[in-house]
Protein backbone atom coordinates (compact mmCIF):
# COMPACT_ATOMS: atom_id res chain seq x y z
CA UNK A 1 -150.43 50.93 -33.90
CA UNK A 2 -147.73 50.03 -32.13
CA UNK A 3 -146.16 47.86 -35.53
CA UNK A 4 -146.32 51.31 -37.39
CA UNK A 5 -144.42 52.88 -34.63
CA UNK A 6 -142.33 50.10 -34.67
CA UNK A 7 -141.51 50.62 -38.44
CA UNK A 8 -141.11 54.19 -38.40
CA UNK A 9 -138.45 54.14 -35.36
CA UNK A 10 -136.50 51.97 -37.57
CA UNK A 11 -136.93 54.22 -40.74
CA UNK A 12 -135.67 56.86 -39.20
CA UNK A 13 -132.54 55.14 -37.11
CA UNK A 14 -131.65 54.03 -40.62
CA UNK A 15 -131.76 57.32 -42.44
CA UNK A 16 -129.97 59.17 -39.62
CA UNK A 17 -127.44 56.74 -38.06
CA UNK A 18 -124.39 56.93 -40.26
CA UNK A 19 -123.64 53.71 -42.02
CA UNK A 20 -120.80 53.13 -40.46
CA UNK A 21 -122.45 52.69 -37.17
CA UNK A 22 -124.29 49.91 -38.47
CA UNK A 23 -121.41 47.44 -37.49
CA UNK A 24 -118.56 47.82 -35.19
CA UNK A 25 -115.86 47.07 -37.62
CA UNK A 26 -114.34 44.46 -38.82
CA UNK A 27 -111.76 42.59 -37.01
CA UNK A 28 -108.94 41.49 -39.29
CA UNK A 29 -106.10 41.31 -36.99
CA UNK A 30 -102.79 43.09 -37.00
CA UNK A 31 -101.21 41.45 -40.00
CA UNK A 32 -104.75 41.59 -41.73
CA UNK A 33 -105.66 45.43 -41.40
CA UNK A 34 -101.93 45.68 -42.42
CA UNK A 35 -102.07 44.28 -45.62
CA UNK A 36 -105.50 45.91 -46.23
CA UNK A 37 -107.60 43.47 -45.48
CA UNK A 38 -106.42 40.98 -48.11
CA UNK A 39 -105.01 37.48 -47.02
CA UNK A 40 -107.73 35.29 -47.08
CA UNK A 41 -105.26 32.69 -49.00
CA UNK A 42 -102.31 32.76 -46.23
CA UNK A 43 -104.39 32.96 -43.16
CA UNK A 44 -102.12 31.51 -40.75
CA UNK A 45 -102.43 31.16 -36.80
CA UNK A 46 -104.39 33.36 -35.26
CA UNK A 47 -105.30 35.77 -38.40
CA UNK A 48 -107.27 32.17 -39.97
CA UNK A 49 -109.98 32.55 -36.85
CA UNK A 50 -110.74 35.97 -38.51
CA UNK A 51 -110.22 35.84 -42.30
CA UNK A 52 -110.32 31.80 -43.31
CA UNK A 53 -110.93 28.78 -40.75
CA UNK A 54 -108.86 26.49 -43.36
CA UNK A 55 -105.73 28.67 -43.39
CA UNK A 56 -104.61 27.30 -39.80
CA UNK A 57 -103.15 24.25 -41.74
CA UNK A 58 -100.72 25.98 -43.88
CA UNK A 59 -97.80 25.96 -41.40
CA UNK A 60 -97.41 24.45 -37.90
CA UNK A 61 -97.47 26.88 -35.54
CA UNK A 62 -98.55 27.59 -31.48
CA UNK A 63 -99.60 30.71 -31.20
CA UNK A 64 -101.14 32.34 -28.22
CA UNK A 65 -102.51 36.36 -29.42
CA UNK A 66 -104.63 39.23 -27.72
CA UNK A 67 -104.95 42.20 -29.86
CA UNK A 68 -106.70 45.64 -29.26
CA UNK A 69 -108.35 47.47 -32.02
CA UNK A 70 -109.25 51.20 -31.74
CA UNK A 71 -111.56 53.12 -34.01
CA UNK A 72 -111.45 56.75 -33.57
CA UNK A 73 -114.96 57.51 -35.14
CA UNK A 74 -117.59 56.35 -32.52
CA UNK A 75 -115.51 55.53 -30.02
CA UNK A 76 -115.29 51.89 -30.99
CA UNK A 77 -112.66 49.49 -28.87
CA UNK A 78 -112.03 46.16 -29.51
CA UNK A 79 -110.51 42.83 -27.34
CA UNK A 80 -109.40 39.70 -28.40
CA UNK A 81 -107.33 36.76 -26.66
CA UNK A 82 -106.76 33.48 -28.56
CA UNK A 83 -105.18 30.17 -28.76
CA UNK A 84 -104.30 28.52 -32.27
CA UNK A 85 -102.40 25.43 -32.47
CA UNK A 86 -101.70 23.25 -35.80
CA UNK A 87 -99.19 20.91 -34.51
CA UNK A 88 -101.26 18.16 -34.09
CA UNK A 89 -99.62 14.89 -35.37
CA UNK A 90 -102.84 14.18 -36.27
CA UNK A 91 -102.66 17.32 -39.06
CA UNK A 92 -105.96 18.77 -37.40
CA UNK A 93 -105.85 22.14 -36.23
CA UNK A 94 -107.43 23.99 -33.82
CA UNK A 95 -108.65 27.61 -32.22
CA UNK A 96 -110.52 29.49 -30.08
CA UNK A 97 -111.24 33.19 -29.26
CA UNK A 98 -112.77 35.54 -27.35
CA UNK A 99 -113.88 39.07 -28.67
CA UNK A 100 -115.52 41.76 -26.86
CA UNK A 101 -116.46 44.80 -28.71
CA UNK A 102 -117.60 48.21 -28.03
CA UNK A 103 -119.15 51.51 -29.85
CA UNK A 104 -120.78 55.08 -28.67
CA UNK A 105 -122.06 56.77 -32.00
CA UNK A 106 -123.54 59.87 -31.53
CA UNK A 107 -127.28 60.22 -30.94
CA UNK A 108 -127.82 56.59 -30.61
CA UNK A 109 -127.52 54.31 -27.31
CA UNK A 110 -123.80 52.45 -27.22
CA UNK A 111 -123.51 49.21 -28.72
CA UNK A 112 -121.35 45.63 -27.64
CA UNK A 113 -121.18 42.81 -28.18
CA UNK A 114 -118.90 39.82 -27.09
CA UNK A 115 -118.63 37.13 -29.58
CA UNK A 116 -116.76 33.14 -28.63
CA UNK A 117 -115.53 30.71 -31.51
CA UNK A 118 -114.23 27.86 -32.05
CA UNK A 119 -112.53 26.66 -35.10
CA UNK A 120 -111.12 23.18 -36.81
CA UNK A 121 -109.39 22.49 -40.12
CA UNK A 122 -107.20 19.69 -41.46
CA UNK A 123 -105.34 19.27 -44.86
CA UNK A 124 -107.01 16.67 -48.08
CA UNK A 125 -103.89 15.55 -49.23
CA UNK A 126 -101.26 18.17 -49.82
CA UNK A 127 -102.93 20.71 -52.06
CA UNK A 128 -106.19 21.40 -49.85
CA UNK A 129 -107.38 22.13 -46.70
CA UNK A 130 -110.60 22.48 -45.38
CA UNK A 131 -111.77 24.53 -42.05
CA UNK A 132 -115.06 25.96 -39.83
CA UNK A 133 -115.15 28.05 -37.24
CA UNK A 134 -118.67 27.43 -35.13
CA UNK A 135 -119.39 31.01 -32.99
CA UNK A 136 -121.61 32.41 -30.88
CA UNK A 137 -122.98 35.91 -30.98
CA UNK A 138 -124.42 38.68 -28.06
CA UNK A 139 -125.35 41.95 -28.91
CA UNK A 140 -126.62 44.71 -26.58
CA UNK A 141 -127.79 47.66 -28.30
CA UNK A 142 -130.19 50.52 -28.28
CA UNK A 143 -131.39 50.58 -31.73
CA UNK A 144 -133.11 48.02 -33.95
CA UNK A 145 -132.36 47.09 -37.14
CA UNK A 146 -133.67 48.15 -40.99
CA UNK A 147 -136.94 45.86 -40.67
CA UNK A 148 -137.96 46.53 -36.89
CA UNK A 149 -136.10 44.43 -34.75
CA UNK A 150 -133.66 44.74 -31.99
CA UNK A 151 -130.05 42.82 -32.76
CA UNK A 152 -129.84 39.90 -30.51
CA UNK A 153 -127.35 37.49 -32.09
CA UNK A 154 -127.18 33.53 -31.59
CA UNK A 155 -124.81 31.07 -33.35
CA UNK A 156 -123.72 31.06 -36.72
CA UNK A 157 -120.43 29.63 -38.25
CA UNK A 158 -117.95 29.99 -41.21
CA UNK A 159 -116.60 27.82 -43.65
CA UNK A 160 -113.14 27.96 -45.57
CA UNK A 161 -111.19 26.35 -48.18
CA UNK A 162 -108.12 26.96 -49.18
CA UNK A 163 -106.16 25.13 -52.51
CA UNK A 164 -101.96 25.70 -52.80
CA UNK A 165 -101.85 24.64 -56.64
CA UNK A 166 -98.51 25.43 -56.71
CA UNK A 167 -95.35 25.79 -54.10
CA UNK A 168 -95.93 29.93 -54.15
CA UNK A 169 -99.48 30.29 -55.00
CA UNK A 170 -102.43 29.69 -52.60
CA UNK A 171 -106.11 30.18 -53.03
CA UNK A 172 -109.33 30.32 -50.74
CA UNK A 173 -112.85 30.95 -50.77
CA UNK A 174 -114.69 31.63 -47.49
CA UNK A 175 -118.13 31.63 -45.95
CA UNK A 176 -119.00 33.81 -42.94
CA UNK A 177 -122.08 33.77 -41.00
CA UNK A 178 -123.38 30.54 -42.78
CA UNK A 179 -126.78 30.81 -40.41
CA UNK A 180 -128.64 34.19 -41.05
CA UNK A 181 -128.87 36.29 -38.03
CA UNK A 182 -130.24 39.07 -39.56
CA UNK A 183 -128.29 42.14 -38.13
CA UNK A 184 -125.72 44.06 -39.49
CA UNK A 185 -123.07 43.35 -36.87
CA UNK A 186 -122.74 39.93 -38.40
CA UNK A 187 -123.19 39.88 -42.27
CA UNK A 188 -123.99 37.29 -44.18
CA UNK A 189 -120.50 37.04 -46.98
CA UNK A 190 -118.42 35.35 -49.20
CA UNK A 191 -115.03 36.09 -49.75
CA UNK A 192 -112.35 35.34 -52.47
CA UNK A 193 -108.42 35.45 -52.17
CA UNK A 194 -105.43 34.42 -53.77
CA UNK A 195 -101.67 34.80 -52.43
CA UNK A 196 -98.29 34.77 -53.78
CA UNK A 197 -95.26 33.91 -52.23
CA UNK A 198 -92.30 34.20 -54.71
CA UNK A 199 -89.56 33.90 -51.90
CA UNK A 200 -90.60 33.33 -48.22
CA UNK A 201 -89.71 36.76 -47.45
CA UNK A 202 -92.20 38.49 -49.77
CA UNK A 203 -95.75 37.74 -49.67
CA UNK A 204 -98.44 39.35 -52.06
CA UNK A 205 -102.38 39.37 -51.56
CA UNK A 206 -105.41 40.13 -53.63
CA UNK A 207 -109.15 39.84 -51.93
CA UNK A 208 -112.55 40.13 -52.96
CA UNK A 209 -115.58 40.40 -50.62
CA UNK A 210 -119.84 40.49 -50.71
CA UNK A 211 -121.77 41.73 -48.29
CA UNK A 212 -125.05 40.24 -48.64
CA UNK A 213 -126.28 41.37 -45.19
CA UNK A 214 -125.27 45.20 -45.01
CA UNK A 215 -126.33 45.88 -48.83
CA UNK A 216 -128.50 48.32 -49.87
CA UNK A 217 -131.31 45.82 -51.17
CA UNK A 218 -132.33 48.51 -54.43
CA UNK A 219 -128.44 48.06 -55.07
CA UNK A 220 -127.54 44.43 -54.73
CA UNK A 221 -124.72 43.26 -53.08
CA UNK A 222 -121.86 45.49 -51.92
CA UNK A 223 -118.47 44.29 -53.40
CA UNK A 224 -115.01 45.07 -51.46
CA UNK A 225 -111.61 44.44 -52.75
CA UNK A 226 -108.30 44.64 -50.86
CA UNK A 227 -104.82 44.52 -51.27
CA UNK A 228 -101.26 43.61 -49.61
CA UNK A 229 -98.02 42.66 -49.36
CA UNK A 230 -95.36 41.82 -46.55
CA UNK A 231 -91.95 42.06 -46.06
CA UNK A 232 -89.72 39.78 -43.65
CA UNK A 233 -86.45 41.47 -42.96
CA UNK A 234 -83.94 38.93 -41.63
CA UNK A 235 -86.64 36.93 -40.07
CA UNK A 236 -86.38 39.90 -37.31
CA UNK A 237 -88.96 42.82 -38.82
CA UNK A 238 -92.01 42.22 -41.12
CA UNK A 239 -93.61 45.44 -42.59
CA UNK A 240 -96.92 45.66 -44.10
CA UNK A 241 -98.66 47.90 -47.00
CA UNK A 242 -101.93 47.28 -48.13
CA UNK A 243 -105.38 49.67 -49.37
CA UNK A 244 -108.35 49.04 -51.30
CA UNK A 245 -111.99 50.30 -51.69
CA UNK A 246 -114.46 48.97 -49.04
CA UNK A 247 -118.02 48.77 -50.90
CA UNK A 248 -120.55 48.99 -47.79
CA UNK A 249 -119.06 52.82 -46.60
CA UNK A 250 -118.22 53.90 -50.30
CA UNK A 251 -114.69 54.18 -48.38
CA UNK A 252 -111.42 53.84 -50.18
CA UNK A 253 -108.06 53.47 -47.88
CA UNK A 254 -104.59 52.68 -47.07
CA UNK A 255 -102.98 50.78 -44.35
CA UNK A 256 -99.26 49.54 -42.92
CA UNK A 257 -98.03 47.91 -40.11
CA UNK A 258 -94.81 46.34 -39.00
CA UNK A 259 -94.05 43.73 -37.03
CA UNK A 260 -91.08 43.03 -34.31
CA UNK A 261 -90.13 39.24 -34.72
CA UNK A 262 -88.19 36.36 -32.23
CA UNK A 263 -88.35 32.61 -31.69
CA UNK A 264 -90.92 33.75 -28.18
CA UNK A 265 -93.18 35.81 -30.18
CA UNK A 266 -93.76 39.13 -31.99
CA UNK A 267 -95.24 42.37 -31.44
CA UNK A 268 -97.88 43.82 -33.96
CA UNK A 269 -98.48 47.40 -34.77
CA UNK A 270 -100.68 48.25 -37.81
CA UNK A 271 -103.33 50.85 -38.91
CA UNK A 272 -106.05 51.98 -41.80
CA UNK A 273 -106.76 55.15 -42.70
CA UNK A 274 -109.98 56.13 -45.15
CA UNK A 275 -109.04 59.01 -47.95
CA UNK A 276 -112.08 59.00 -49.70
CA UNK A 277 -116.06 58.29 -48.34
CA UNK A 278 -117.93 60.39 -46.42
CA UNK A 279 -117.36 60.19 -41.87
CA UNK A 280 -113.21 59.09 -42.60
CA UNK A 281 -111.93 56.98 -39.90
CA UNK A 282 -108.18 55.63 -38.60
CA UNK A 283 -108.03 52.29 -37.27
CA UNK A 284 -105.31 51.09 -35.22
CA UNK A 285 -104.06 47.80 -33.62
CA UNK A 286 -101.70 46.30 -31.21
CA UNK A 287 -101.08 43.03 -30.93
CA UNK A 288 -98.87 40.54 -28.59
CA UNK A 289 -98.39 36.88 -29.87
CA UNK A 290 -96.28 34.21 -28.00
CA UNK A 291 -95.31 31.04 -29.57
CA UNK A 292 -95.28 28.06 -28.00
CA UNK A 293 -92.35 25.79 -28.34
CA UNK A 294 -92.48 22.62 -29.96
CA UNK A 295 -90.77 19.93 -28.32
């Protein structure tokens, strides 16, 4: 009795939670939700611990970030403080984070989580680098997921590479949540992306995403593609544009950002905003980086 009971609470939190409440959103960073969500291929400093573990070997940089994310469906919020550096003169980078997230959809118990990491990559030779981020987990919810259980998390890890054929073109592919933990709030995916740098100032991106974790199993895999581009003015002001169709919500979008630049550090401002999909949403983030001098 109490397995059918068991089954039929999670029947119906599936049919009426909205699908976005399945997952607290995903944390690209500022520069990331910027452009879209696309940069996979020029992941650099603290945006690799999100979007590609490899990418923090594509330029030497010391970067300490903290970033807050805002959702306004649901209430979610969103923390992070890290540490990147790849100046090792040993060409291996590293990272580490902290992330503590928060939700209160309505008619189901709040959800949060806090999730650690830490992350390594070095460069093959000069046209590949390889990278993993190892990360732990810890959900506290009221609700269970599709098949019964309640969301507990555990450790898991992701796995990038990333290939610079040419001076201006860079390509990755990327493995999140290698280990199964079978909730929502942690997918299992693979991700594709390729970036183009004609001039340093300019920087074009085109990603491609599966959900195997958050599908719809009578669908197959959800696909999501992004798009972006940045623009460095005077090494002083980068500005952001970006959209694309997210395949999980059924959501299409468009984002911006901009970005005020110095030798210390920069300050981040970017957003997304859904225009088509059912339960639209904004998301917003600031973000503080300081760089470290090198001596």
């Amino acid at each position: 009795m109490k397995a059918v009971w068991t089954a039929l609470v999670a029947l119906t939190t599936a049919i009426t939670m909205p699908a976005h409440a399945l997952a607290f959103g995903d944390d690209l960073g500022s520069r990331g939700l910027g452009m879209g969500g696309a940069g996979r291929a020029d992941a650099r400093g603290d945006q690799a611990l999100a979007m590609n573990p490899s990418g923090m070997s594509l330029a030497r940089l010391y970067t300490i970030q903290s970033h807050y994310q805002y959702v306004t469906r649901d209430g979610g919020h969103l923390g992070q403080v890290s540490i990147v550096d790849s100046t090792s003169a040993f060409n291996l980078a590293g990272g580490v984070y902290y992330t503590y997230r928060k939700a209160s959809p309505a008619g189901i118990p709040s959800l949060s989580g806090h999730e650690g990491g830490v992350a390594l990559s070095m460069p093959l030779g000069p046209y590949l680098m390889i990278g993993a981020t190892g990360k732990y987990l810890r959900l506290s919810t009221g609700w269970l997921e599709p098949n019964g259980t309640e969301p507990r998390g555990g450790f898991t890890a992701d796995a990038g590479l990333t290939i610079r054929p040419t001076a201006i073109l860079t390509l990755a592919v990327v493995g999140y949540n290698l280990r199964d933990l079978s909730t929502r709030q942690a997918p299992v995916g693979l991700g594709y992306g390729a970036s183009l740098i004609p001039v340093p100032e300019v920087s074009f991106a085109v990603d491609l995403f599966h959900d195997f974790t958050t599908s719809d199993p009578t669908r197959g895999t959800r696909l999501s593609i992004a798009v972006g581009s940045e623009y460095t003015m005077s090494q002083r002001l980068a500005v952001r544009l970006g959209g694309g169709r997210e395949g999980v919500l059924q959501h299409g979008y468009v984002s911006g950002g901009v970005a005020a630049l110095s030798e210390m550090g920069a300050l981040d401002f970017s957003f997304r905003q859904d225009v088509s999909g059912q339960a639209k949403q904004t998301v917003a983030v600031v973000a503080v980086r300081l760089f470290v001098p090198q001596p």
